[in-house]
N, C-alpha and C. Protein backbone atom coordinates (compact mmCIF):
# COMPACT_ATOMS: atom_id res chain seq x y z
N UNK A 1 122.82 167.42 81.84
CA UNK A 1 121.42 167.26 82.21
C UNK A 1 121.33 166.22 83.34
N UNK A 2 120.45 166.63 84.39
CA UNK A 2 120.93 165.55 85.61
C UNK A 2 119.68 164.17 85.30
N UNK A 3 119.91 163.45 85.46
CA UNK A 3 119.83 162.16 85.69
C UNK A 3 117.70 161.82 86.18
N UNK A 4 117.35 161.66 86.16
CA UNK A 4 116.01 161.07 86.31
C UNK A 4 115.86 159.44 87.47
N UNK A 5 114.71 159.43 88.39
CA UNK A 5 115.18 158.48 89.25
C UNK A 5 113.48 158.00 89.44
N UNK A 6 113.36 156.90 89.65
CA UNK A 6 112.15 156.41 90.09
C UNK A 6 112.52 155.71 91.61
N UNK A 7 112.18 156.45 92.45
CA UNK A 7 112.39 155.81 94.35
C UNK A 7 110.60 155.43 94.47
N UNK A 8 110.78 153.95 95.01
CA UNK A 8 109.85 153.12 94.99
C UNK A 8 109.94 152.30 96.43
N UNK A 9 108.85 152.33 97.16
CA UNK A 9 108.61 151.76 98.68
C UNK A 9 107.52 150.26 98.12
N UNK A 10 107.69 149.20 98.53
CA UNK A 10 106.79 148.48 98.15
C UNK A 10 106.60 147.26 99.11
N UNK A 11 105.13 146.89 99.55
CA UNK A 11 105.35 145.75 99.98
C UNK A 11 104.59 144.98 99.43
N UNK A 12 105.36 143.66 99.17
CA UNK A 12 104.18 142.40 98.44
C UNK A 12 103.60 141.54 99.00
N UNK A 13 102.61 141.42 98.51
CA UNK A 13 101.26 140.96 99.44
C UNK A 13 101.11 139.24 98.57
N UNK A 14 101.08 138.96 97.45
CA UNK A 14 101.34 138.41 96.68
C UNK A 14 102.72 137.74 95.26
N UNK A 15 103.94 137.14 96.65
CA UNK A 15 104.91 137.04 95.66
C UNK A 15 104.72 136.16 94.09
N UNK A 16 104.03 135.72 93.98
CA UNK A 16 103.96 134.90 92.30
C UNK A 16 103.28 135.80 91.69
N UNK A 17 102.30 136.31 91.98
CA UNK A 17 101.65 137.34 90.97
C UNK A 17 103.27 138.67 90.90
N UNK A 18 103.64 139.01 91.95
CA UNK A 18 104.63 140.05 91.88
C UNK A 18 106.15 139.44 90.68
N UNK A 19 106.24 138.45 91.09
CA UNK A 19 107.27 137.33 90.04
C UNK A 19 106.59 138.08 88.32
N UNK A 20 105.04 138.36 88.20
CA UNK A 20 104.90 138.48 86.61
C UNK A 20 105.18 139.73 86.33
N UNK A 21 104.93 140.94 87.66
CA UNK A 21 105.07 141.96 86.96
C UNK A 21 106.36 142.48 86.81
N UNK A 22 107.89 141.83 87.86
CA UNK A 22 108.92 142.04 87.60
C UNK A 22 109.33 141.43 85.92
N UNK A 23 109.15 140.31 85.58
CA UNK A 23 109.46 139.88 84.61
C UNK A 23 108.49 141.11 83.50
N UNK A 24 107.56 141.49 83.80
CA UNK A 24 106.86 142.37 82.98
C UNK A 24 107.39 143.65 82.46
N UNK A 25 107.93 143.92 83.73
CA UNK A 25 108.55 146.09 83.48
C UNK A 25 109.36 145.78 82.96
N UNK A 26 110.39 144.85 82.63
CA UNK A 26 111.83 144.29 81.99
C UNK A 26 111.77 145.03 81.05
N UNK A 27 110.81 144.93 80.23
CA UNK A 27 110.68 145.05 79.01
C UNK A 27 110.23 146.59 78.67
N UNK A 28 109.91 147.34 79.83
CA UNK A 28 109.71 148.87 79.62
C UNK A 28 111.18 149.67 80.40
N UNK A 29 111.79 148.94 81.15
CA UNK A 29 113.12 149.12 81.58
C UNK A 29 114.33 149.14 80.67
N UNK A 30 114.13 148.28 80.12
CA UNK A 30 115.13 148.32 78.89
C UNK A 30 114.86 149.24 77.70
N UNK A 31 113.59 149.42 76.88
CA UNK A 31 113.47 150.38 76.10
C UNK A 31 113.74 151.85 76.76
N UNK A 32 113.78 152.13 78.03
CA UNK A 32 113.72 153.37 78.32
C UNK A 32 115.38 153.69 79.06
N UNK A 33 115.97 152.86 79.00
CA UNK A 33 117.56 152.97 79.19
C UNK A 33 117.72 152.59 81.15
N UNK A 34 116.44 152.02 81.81
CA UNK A 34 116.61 152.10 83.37
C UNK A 34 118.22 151.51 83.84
N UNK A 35 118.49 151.47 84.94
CA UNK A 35 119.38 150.76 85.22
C UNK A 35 119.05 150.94 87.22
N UNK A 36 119.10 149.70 88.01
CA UNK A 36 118.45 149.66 89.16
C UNK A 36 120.06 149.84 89.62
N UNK A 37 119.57 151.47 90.97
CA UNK A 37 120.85 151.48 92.01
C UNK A 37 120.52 150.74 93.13
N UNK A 38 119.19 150.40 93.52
CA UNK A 38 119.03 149.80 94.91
C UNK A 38 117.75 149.41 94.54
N UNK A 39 117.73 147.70 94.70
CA UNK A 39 117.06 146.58 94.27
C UNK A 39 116.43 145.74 95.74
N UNK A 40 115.70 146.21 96.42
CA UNK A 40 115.17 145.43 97.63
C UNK A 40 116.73 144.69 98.47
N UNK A 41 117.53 145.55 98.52
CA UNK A 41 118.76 145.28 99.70
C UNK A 41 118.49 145.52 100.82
N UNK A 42 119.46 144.97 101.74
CA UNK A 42 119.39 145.22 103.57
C UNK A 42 119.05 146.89 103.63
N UNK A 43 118.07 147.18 104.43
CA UNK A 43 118.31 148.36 104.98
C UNK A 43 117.55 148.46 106.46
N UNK A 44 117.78 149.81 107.12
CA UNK A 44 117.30 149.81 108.49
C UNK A 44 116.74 151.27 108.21
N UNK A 45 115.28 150.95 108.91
CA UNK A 45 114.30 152.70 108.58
C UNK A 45 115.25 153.56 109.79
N UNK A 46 115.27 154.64 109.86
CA UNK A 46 116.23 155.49 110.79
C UNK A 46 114.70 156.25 111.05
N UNK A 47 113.97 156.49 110.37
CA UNK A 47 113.07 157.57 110.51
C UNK A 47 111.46 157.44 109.45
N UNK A 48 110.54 157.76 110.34
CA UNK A 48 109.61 157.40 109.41
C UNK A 48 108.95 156.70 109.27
N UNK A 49 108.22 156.45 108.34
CA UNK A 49 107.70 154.93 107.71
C UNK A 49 107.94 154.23 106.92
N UNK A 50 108.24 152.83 107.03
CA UNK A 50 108.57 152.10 105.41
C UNK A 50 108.30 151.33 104.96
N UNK A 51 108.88 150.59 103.59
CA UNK A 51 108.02 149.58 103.52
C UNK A 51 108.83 147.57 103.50
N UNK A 52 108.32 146.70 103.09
CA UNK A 52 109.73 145.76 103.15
C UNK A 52 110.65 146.01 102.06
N UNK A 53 110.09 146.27 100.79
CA UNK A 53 111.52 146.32 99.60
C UNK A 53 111.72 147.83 99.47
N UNK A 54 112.73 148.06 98.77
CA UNK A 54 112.77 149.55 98.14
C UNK A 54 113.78 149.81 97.24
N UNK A 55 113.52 150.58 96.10
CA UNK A 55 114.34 150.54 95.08
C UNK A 55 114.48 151.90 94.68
N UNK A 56 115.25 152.58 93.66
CA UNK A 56 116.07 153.22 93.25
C UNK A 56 115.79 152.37 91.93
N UNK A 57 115.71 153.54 90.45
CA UNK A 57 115.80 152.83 89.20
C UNK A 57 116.39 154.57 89.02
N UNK A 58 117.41 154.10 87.98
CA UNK A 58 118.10 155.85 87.19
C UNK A 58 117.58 155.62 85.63
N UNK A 59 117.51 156.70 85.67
CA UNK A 59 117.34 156.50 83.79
C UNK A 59 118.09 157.98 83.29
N UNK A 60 118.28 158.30 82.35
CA UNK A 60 119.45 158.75 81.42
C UNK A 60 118.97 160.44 82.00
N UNK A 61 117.79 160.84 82.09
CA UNK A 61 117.30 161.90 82.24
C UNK A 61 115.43 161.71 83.07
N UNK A 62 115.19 163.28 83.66
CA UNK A 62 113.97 163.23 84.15
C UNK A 62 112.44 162.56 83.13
N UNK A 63 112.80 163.46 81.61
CA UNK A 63 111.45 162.86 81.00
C UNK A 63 111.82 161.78 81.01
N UNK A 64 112.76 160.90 80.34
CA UNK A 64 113.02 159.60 80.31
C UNK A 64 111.95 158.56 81.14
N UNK A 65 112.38 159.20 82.66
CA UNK A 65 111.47 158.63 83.72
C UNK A 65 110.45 158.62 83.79
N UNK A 66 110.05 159.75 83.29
CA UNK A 66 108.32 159.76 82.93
C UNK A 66 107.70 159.40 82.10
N UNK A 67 108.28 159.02 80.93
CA UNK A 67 108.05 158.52 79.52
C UNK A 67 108.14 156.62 79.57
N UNK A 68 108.84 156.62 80.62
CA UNK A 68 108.45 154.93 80.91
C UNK A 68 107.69 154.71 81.53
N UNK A 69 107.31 155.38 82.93
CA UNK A 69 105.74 155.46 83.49
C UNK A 69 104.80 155.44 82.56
N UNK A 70 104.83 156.10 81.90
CA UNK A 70 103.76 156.80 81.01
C UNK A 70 103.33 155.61 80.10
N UNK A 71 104.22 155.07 79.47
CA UNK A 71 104.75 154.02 78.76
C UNK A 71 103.12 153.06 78.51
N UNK A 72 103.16 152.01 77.02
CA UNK A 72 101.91 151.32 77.59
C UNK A 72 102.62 150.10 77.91
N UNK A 73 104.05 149.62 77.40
CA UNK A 73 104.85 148.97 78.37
C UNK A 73 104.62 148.40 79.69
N UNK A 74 104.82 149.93 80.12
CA UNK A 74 104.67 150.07 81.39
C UNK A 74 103.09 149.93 82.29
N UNK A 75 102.49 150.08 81.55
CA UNK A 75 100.59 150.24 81.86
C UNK A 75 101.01 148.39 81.93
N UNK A 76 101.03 147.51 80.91
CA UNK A 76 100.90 146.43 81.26
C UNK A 76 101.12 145.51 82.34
N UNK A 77 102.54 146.02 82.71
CA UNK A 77 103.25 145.60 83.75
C UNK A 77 102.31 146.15 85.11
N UNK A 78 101.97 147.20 84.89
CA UNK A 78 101.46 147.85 86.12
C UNK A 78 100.33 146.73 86.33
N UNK A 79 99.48 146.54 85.76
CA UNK A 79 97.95 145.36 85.69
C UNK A 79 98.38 144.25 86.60
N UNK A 80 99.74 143.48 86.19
CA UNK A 80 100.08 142.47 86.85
C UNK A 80 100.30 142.83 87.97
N UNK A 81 100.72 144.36 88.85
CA UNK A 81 101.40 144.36 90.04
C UNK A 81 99.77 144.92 90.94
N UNK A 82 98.68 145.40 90.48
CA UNK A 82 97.87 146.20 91.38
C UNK A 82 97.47 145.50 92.15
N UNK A 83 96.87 143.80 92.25
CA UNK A 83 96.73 143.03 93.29
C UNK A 83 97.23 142.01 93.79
N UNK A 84 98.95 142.75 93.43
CA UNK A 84 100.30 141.62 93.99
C UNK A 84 100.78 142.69 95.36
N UNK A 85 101.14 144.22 95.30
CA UNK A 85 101.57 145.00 96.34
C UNK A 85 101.23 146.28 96.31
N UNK A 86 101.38 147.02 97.46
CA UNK A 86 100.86 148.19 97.58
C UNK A 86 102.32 148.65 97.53
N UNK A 87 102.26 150.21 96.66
CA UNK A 87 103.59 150.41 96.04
C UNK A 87 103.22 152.36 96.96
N UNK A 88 104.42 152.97 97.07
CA UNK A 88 104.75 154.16 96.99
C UNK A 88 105.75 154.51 95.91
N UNK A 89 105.53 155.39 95.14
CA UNK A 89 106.76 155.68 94.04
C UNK A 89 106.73 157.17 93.80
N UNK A 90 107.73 157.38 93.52
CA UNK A 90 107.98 159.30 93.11
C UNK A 90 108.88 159.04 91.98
N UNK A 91 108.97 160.19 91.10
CA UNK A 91 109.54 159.88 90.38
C UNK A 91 110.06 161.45 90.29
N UNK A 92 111.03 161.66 90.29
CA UNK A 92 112.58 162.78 90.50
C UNK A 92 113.60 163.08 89.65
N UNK A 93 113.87 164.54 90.20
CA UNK A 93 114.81 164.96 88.87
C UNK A 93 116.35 164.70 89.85
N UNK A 94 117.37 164.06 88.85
CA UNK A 94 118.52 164.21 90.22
C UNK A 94 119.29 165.67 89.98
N UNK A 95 120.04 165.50 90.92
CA UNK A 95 120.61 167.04 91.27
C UNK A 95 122.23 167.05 90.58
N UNK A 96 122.18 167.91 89.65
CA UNK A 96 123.95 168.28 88.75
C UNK A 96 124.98 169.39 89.78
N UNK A 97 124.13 169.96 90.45
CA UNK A 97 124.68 170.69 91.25
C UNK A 97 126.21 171.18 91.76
N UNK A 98 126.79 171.60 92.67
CA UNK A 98 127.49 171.38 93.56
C UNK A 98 127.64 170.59 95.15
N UNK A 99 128.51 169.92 95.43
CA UNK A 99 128.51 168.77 96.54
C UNK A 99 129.59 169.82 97.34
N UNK A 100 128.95 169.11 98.60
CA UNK A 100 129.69 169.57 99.90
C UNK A 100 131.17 169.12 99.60
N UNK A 101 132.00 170.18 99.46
CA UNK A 101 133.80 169.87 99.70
C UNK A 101 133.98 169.23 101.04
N UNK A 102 135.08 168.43 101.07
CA UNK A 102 135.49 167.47 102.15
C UNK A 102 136.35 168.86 103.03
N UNK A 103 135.78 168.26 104.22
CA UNK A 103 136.19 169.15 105.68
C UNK A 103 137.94 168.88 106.15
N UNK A 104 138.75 169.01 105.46
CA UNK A 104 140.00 168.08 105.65
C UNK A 104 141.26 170.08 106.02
């Protein structure tokens, strides 16, 4: 079963209020198995629009992902972040597929 992903664009407008709601989702991150692949690291936009942080969270499967959104966990945490940053988020099924074989 492939993998579940929350990709999140965010910029904070308010870092101390944003400080409560990270410490906040902790606690809907962990009941729902998250684990962060890309945590507001260096990057360069190639294309597009963006924002200053951006993250990557996996969780075990797609509902998973939605079931922590959904979450009232998660509702709480959300309260603390609505007038700390303006967020973009999707939330995705990952792909089990087949990968391009190496050209060798």
């Amino acid at each position: 079963m492939p993998k579940g992903y929350w990709i999140a664009r965010v910029d904070v407008s308010d870092p101390e209020a944003y400080k409560g709601y990270v410490a906040a989702n902790a606690k809907s991150f962990a009941k729902f198995g998250a684990r962060f692949i890309v945590r507001a690291g260096r990057f360069e936009a190639m294309e597009g629009t963006h924002r200053a942080r951006n993250i990557v969270i996996e969780f075990p499967d797609y509902d998973t992902a939605l079931a922590c959104y959904r979450s009232p966990e998660y509702a709480a945490a959300m309260e603390l972040r609505t007038n700390a940053a303006a967020i973009d988020l999707i939330i995705i099924e990952g792909y089990d597929g087949p990968q391009p074989q190496d050209a060798t």
